[in-house]
PDB file of N, CA and C in Angstrom:
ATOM      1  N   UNK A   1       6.452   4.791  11.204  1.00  0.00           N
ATOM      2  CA  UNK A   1       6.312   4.010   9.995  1.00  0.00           C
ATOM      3  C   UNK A   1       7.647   3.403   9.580  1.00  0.00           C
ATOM      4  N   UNK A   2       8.689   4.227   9.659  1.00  0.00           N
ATOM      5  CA  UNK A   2      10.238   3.254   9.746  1.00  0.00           C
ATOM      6  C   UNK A   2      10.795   2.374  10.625  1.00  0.00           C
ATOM      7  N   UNK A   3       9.966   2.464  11.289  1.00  0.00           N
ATOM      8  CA  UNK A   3      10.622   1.210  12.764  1.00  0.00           C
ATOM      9  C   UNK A   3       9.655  -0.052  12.082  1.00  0.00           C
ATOM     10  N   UNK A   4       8.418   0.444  11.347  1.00  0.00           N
ATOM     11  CA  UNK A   4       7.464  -1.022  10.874  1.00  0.00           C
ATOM     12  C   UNK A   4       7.872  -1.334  10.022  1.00  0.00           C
ATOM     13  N   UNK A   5       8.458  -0.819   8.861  1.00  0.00           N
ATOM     14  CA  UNK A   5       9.049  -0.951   7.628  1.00  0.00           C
ATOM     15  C   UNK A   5      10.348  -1.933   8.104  1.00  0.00           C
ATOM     16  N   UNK A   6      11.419  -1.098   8.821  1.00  0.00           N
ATOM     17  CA  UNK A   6      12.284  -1.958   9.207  1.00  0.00           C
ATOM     18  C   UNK A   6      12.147  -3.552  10.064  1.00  0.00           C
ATOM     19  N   UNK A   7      11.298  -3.123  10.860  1.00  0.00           N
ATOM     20  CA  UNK A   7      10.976  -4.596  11.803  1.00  0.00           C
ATOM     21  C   UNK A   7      10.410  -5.537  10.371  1.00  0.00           C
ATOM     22  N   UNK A   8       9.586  -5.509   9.864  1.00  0.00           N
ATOM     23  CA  UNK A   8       9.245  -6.502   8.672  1.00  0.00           C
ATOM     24  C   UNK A   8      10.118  -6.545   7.899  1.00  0.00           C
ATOM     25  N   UNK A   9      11.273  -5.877   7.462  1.00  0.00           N
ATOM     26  CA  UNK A   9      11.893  -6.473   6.292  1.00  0.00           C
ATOM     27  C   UNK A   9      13.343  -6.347   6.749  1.00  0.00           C
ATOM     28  N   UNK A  10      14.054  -5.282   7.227  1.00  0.00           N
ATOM     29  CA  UNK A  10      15.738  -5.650   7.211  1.00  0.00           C
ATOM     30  C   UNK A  10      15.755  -6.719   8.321  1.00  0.00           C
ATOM     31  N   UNK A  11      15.226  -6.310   9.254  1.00  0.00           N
ATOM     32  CA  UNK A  11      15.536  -6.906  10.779  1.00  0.00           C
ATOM     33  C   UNK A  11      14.811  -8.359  11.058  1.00  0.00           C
ATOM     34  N   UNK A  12      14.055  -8.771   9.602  1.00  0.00           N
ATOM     35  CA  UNK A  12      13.369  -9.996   9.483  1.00  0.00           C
ATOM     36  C   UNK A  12      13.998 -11.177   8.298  1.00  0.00           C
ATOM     37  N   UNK A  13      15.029 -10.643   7.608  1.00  0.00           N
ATOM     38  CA  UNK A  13      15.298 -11.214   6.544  1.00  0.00           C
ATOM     39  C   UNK A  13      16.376 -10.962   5.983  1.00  0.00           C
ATOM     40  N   UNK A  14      17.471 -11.964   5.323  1.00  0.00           N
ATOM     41  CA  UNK A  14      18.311 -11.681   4.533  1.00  0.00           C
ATOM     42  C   UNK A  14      19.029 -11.252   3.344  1.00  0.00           C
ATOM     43  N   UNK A  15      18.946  -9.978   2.591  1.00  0.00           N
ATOM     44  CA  UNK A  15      19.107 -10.132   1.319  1.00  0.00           C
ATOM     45  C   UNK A  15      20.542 -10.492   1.050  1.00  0.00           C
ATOM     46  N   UNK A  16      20.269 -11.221  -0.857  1.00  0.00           N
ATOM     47  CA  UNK A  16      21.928 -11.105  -1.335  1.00  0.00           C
ATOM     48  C   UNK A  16      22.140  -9.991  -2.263  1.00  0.00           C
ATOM     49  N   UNK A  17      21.177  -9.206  -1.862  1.00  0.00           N
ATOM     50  CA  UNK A  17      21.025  -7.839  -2.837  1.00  0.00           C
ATOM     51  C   UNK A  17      20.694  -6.468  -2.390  1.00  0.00           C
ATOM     52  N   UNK A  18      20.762  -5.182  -2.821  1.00  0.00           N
ATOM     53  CA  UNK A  18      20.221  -4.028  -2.572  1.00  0.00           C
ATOM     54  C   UNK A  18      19.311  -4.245  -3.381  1.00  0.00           C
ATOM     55  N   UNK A  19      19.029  -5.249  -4.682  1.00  0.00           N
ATOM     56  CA  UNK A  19      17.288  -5.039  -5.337  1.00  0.00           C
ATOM     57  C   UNK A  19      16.643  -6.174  -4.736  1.00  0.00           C
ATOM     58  N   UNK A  20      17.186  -7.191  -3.937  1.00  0.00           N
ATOM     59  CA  UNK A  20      16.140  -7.755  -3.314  1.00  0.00           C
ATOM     60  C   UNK A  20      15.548  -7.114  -2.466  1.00  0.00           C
ATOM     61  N   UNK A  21      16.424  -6.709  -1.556  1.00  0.00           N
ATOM     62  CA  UNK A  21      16.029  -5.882  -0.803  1.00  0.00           C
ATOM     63  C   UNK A  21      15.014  -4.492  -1.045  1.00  0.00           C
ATOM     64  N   UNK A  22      15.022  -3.783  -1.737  1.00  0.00           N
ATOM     65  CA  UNK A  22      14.362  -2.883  -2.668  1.00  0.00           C
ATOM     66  C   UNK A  22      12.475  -3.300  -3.001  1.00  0.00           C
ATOM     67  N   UNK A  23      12.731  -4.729  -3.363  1.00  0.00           N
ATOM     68  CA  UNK A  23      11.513  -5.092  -3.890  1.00  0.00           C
ATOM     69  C   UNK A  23      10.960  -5.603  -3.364  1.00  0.00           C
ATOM     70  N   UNK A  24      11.718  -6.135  -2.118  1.00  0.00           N
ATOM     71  CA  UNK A  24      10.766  -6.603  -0.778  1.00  0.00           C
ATOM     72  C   UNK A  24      10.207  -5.749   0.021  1.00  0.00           C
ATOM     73  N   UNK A  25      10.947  -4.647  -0.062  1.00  0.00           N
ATOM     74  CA  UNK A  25      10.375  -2.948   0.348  1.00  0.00           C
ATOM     75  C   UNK A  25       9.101  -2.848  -0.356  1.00  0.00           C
ATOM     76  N   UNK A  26       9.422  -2.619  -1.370  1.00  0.00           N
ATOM     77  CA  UNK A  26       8.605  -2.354  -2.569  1.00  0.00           C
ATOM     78  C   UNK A  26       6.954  -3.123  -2.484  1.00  0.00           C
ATOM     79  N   UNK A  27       7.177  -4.344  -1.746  1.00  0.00           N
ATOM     80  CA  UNK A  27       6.027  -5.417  -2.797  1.00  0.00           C
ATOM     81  C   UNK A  27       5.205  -5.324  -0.548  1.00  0.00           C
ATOM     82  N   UNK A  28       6.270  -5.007   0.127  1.00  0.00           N
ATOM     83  CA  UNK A  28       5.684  -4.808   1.819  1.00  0.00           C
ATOM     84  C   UNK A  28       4.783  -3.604   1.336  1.00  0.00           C
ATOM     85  N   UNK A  29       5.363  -2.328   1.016  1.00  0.00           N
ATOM     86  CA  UNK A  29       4.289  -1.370   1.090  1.00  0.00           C
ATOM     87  C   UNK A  29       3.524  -1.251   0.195  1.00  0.00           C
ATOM     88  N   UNK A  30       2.988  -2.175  -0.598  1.00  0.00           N
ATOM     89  CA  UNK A  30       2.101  -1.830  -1.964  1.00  0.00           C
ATOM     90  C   UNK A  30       0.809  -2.932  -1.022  1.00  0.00           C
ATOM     91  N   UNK A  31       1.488  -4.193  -0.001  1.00  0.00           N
ATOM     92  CA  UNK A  31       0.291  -4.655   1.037  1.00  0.00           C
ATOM     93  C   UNK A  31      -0.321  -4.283   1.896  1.00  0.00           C
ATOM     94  N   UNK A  32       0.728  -3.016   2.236  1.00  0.00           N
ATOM     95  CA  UNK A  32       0.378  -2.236   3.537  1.00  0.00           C
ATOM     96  C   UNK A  32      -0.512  -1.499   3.164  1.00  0.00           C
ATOM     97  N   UNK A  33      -0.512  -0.894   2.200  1.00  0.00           N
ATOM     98  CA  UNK A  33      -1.399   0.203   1.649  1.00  0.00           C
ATOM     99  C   UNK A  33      -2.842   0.000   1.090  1.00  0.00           C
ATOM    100  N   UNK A  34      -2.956  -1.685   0.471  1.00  0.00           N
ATOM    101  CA  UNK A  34      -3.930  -2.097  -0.459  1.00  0.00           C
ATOM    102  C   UNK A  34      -5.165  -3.072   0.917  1.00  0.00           C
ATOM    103  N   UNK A  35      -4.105  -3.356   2.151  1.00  0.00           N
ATOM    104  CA  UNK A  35      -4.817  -4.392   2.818  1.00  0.00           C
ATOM    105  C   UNK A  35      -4.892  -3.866   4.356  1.00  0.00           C
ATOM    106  N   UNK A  36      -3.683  -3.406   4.751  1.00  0.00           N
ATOM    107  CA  UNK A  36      -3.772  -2.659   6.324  1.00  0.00           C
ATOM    108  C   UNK A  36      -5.246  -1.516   6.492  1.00  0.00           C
ATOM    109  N   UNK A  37      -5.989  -1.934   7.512  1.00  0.00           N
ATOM    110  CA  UNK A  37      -6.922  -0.873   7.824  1.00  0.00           C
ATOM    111  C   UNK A  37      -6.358  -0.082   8.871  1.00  0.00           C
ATOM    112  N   UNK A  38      -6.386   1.057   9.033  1.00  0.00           N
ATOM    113  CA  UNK A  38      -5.968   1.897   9.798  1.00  0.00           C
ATOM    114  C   UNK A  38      -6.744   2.824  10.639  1.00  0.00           C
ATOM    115  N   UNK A  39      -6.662   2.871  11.891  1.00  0.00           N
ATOM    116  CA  UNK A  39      -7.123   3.529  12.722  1.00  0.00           C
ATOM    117  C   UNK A  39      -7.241   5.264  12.166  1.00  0.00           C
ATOM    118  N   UNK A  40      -6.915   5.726  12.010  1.00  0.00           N
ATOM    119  CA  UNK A  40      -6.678   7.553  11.154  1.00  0.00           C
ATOM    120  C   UNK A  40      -7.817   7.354  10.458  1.00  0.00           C
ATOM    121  N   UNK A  41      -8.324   6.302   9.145  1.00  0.00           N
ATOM    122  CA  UNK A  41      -9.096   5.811   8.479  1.00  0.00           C
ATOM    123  C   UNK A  41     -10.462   5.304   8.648  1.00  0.00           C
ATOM    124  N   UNK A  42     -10.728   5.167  10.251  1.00  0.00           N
ATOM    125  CA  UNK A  42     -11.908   4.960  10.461  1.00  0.00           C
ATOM    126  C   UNK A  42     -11.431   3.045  10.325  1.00  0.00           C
ATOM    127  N   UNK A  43     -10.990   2.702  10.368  1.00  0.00           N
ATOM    128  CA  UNK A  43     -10.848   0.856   9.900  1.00  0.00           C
ATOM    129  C   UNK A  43     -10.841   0.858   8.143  1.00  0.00           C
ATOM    130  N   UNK A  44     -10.619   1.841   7.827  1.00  0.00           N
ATOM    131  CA  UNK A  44     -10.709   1.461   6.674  1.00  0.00           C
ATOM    132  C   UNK A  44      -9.274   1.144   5.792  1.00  0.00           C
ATOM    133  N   UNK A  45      -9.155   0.536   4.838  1.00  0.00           N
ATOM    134  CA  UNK A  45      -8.015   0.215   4.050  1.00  0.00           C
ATOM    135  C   UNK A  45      -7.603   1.664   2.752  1.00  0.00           C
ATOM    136  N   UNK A  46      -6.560   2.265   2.747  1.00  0.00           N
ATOM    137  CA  UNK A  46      -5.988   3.171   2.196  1.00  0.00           C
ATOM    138  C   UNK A  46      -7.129   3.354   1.169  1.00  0.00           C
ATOM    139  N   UNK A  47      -7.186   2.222  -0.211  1.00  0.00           N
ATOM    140  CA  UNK A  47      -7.759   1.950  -1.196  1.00  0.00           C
ATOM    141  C   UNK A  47      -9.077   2.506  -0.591  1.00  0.00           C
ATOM    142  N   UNK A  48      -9.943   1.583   0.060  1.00  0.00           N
ATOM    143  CA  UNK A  48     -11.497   1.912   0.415  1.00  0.00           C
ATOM    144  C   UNK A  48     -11.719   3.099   0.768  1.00  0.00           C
ATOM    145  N   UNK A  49     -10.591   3.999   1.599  1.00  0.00           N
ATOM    146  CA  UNK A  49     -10.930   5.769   1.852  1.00  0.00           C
ATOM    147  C   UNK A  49     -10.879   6.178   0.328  1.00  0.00           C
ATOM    148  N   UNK A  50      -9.681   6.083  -0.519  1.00  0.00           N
ATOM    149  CA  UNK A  50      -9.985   7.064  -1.733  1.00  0.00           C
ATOM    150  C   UNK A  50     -11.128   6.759  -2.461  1.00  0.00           C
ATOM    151  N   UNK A  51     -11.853   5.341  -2.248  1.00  0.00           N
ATOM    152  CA  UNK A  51     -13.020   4.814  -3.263  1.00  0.00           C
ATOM    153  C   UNK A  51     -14.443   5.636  -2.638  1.00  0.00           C
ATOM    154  N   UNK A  52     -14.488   5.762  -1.762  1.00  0.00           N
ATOM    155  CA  UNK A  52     -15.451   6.595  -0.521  1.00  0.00           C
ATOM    156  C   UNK A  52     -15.455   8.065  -1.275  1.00  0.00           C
ATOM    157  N   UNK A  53     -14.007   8.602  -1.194  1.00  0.00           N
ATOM    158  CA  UNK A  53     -14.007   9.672  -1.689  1.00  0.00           C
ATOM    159  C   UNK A  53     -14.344  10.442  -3.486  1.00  0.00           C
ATOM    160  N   UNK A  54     -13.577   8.965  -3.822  1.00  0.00           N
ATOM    161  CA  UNK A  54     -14.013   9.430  -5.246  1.00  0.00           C
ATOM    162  C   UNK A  54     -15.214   9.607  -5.223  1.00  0.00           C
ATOM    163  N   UNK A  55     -16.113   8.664  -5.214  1.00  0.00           N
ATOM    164  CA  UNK A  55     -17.460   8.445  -5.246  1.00  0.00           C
ATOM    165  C   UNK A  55     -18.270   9.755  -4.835  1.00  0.00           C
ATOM    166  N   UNK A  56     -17.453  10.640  -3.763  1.00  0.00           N
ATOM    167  CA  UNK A  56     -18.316  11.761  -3.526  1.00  0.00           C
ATOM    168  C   UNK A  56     -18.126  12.664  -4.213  1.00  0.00           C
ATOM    169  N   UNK A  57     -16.813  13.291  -4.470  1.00  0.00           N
ATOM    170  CA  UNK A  57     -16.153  14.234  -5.259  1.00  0.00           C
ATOM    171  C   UNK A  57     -15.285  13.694  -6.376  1.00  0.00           C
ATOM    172  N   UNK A  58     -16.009  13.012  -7.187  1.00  0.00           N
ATOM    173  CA  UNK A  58     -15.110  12.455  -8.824  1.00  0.00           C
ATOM    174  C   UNK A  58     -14.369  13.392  -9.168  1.00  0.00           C
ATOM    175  N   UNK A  59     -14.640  14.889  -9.090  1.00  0.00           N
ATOM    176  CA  UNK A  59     -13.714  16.035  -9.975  1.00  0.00           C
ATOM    177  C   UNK A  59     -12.075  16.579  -9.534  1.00  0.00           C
ATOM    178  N   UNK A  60     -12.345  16.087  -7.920  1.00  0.00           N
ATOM    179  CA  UNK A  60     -10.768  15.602  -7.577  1.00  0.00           C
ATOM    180  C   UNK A  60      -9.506  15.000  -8.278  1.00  0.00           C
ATOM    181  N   UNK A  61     -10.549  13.752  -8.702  1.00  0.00           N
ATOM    182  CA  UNK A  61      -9.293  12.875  -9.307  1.00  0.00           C
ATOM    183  C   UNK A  61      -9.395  12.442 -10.966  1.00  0.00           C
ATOM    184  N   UNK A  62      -8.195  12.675 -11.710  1.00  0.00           N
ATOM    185  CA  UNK A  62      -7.995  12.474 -13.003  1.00  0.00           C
ATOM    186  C   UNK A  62      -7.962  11.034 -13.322  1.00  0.00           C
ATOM    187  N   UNK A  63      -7.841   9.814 -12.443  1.00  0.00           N
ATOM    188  CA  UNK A  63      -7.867   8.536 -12.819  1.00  0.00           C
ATOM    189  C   UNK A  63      -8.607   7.545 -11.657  1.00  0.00           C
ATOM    190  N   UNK A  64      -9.610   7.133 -11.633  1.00  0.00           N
ATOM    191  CA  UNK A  64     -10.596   6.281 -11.226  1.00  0.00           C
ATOM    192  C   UNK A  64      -9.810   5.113  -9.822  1.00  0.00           C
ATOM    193  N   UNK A  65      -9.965   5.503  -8.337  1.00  0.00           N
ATOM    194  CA  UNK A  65      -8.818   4.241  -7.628  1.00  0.00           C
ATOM    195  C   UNK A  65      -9.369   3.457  -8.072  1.00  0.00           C
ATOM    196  N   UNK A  66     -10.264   2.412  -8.538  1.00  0.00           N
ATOM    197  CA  UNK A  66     -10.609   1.383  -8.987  1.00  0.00           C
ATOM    198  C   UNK A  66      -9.617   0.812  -9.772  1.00  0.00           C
ATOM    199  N   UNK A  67      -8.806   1.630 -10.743  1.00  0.00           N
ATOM    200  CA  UNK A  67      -7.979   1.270 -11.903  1.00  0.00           C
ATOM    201  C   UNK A  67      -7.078   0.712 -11.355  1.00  0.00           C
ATOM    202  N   UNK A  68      -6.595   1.028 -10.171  1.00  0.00           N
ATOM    203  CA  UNK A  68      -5.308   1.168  -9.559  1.00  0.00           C
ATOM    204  C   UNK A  68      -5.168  -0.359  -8.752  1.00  0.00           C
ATOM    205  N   UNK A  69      -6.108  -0.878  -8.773  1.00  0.00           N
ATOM    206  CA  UNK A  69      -6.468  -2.681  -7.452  1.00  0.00           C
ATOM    207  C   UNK A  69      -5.227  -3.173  -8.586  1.00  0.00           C
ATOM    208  N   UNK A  70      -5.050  -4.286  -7.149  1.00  0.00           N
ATOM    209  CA  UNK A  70      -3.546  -5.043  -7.375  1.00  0.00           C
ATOM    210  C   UNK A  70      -4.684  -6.524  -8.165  1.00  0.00           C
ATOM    211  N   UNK A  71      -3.887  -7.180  -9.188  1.00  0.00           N
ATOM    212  CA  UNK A  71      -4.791  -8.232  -9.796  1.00  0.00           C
ATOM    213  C   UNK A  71      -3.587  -9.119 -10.277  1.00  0.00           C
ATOM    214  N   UNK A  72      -4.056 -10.055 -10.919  1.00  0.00           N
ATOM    215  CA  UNK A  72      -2.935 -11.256 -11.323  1.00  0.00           C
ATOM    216  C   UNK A  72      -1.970 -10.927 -12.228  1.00  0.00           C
ATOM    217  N   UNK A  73      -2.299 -10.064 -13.235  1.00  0.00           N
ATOM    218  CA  UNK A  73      -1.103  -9.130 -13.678  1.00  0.00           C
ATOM    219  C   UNK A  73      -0.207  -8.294 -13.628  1.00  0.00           C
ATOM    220  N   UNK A  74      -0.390  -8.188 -12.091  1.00  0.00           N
ATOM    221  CA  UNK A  74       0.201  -6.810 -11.561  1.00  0.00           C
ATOM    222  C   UNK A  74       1.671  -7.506 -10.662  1.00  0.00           C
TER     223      UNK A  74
END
């Protein structure tokens, strides 16, 4: 997962910052997580396994993944 992290962002791009850099980190793994389907997962996307799961066992979790989707305010 650090050789993918790195190949997409240091080894792809220039910052003039440690917070550009930071938030390009930042804004890569919040896509990776919300949109990459993953083999471990069945094809499924991070988000769609916990929504699967809530749905079976709600008493797991104290806050709904639904709440959590990336939207125009975010």
């Amino acid at each position: 997962m650090v050789r993918t992290i790195k190949d997409a962002t240091v080894r792809a791009f220039h910052y003039a910052s440690i917070d550009d850099l930071r938030r390009h980190v930042r804004d890569w793994l919040l896509a990776y997580n919300y949109a990459k389907q993953l083999k471990a997962l069945r094809f499924k996307t991070p988000l769609e396994a916990l929504k699967l799961i809530s749905a079976e066992k709600p008493e797991l979790f104290v806050r709904q993944p639904s709440h959590d989707m990336l939207g125009l305010n975010t």
